[in-house]
Protein backbone atom coordinates (compact mmCIF):
# COMPACT_ATOMS: atom_id res chain seq x y z
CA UNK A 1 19.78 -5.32 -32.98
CA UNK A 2 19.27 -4.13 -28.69
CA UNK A 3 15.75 -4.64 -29.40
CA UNK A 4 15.99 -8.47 -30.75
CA UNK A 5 18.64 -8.92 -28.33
CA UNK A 6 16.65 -7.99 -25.66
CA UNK A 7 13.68 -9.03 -26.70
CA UNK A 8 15.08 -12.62 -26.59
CA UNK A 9 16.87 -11.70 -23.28
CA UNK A 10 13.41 -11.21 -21.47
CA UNK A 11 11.53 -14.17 -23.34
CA UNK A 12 14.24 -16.85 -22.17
CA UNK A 13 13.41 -15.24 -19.08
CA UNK A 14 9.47 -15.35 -18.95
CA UNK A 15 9.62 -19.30 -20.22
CA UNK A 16 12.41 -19.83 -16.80
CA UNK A 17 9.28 -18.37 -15.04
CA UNK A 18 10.12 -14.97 -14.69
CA UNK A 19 7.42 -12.65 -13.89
CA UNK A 20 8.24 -9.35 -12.73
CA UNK A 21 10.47 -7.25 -14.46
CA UNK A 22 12.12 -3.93 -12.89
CA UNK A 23 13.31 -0.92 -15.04
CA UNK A 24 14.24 2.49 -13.93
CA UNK A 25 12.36 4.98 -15.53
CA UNK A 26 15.68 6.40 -17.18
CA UNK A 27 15.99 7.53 -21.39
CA UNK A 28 18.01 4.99 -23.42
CA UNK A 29 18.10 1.37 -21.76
CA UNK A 30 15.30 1.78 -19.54
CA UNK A 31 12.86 2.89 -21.38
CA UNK A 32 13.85 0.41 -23.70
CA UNK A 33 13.63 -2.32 -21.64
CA UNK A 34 9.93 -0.87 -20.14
CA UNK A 35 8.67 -1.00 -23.95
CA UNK A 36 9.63 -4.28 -24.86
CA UNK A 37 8.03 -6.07 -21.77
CA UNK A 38 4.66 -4.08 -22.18
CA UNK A 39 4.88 -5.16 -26.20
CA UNK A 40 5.82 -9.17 -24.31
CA UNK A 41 2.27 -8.37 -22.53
CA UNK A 42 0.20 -9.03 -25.28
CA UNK A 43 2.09 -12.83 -25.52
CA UNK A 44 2.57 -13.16 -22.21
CA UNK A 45 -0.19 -11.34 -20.37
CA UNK A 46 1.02 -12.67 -16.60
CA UNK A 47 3.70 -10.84 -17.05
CA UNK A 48 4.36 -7.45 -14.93
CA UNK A 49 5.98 -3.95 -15.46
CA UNK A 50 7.13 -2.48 -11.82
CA UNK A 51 9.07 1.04 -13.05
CA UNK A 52 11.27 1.92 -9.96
CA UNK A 53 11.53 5.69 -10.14
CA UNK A 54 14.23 7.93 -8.38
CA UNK A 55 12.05 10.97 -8.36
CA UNK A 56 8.75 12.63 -8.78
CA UNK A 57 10.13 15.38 -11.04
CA UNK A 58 12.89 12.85 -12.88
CA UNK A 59 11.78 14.66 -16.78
CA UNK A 60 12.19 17.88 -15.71
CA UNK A 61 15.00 18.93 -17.95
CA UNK A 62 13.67 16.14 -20.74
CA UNK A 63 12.07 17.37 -24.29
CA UNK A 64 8.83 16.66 -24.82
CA UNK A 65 8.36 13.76 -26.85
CA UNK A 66 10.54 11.95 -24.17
CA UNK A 67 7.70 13.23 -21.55
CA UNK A 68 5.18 11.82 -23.47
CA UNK A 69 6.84 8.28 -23.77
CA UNK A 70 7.56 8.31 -20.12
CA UNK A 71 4.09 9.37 -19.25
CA UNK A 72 2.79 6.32 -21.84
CA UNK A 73 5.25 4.05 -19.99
CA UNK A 74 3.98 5.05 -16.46
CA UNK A 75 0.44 4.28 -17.19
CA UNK A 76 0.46 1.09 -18.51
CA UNK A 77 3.13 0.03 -15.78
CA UNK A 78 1.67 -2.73 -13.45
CA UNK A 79 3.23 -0.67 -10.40
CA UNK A 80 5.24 2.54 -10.00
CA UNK A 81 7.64 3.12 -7.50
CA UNK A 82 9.50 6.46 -6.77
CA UNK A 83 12.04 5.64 -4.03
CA UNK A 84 12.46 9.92 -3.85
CA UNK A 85 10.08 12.78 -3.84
CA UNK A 86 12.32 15.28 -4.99
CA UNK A 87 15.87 15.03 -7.07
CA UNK A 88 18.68 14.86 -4.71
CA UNK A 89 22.36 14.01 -5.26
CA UNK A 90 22.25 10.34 -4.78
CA UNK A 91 18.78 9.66 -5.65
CA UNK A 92 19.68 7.29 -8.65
CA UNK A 93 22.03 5.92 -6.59
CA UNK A 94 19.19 5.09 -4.37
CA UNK A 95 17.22 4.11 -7.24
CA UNK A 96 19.54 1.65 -8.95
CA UNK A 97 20.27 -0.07 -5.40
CA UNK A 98 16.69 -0.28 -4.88
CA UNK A 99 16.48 -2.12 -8.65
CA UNK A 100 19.27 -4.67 -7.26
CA UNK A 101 18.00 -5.33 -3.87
CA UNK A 102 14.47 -6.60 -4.93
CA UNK A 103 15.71 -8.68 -8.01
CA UNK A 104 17.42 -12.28 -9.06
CA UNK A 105 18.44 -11.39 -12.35
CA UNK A 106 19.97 -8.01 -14.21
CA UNK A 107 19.51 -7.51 -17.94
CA UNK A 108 22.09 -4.52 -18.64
CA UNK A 109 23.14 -2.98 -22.13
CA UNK A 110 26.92 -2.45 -20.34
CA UNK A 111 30.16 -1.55 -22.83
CA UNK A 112 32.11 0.22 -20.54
CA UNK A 113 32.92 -0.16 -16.80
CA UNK A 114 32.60 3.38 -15.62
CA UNK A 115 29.69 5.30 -14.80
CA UNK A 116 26.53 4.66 -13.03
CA UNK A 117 25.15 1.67 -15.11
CA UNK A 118 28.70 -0.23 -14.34
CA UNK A 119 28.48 0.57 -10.76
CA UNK A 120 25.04 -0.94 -10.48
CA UNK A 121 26.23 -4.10 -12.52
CA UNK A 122 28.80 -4.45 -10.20
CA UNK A 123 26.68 -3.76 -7.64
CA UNK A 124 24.32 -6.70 -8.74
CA UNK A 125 27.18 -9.32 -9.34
CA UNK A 126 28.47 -8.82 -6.01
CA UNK A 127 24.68 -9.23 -4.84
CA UNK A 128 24.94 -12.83 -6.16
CA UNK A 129 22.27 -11.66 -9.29
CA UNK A 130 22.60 -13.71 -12.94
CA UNK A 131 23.63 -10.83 -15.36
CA UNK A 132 22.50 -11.39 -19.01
CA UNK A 133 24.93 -8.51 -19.98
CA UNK A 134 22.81 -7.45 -23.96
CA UNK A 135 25.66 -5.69 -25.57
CA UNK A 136 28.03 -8.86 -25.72
C-alpha cells in the first residue's frame, strides 16, 4: 500500500513538473522512495535521483543484503551527495537539513511526531515546503 501510495505521490508530482527528487540514503522510507523514482525513470526518463548522504561509511553496522541495495541505489543515482566524510553526532541532522534547504516539496511516511523524521517534517513546514505526508 506505501508503494502505490507513493508511487502516486511522486507521479502527481512529475506531471506538476517536478524533476529532481531528494532522498537520504537511509533503510525503510528512503530507500523506498530512491527505488520507486529510478522504477518512474523508465516512464519518465527526465526525471532525476540526487541521494543526499550523511556519511561516507553510513552501512557500516548494516547486513549485507541492505549493502547491496544501497550500493545498487548509489549507482544508478543521477548525483550523490555526502554532506559528511565520517559519522559524527549530528551528521543526519546535517543531512536531513541539507534535504529541506534545497527542496519545495517533502514526501514523508510520518505516524508519529517524535524522532528524527518528525523533526525534519517540522523542519520543512516551517521552511514554507508542501508536505504530501504518505501515511495519511
Amino acid at each position: 500500500m506505501v508503494s502505490k501510495r507513493l508511487r502516486d505521490a511522486l507521479i502527481e508530482c512529475i506531471e506538476n513538473g517536478y524533476c529532481f527528487f531528494g532522498a537520504g540514503g537511509a533503510l525503510g522510507f528512503d530507500a523506498l522512495a530512491a527505488q520507486a523514482v529510478l522504477e518512474l525513470k523508465v516512464e519518465y526518463p527526465h526525471i532525476r535521483l540526487i541521494l543526499v548522504l550523511p556519511c561516507r561509511d553510513q552501512t557500516r553496522w548494516w547486513k549485507e543484503t541492505d549493502i547491496t541495495e544501497y550500493e545498487r541505489i548509489k549507482s544508478e543515482a543521477d548525483k550523490v551527495v555526502y554532506t559528511a566524510e565520517q559519522y559524527y553526532s549530528g551528521c543526519m541532522h546535517k543531512r536531513n537539513r541539507h534535504l529541506v534547504d534545497n527542496s519545495s516539496l517533502c514526501i514523508c511516511y510520518l505516524k508519529k511526531h517524535s524522532g528524527g523524521t518528525a523533526y525534519t517534517v517540522h523542519y520543512a513546514e516551517k521552511c514554507g515546503l508542501k508536505i504530501i505526508n504518505i501515511a495519511e
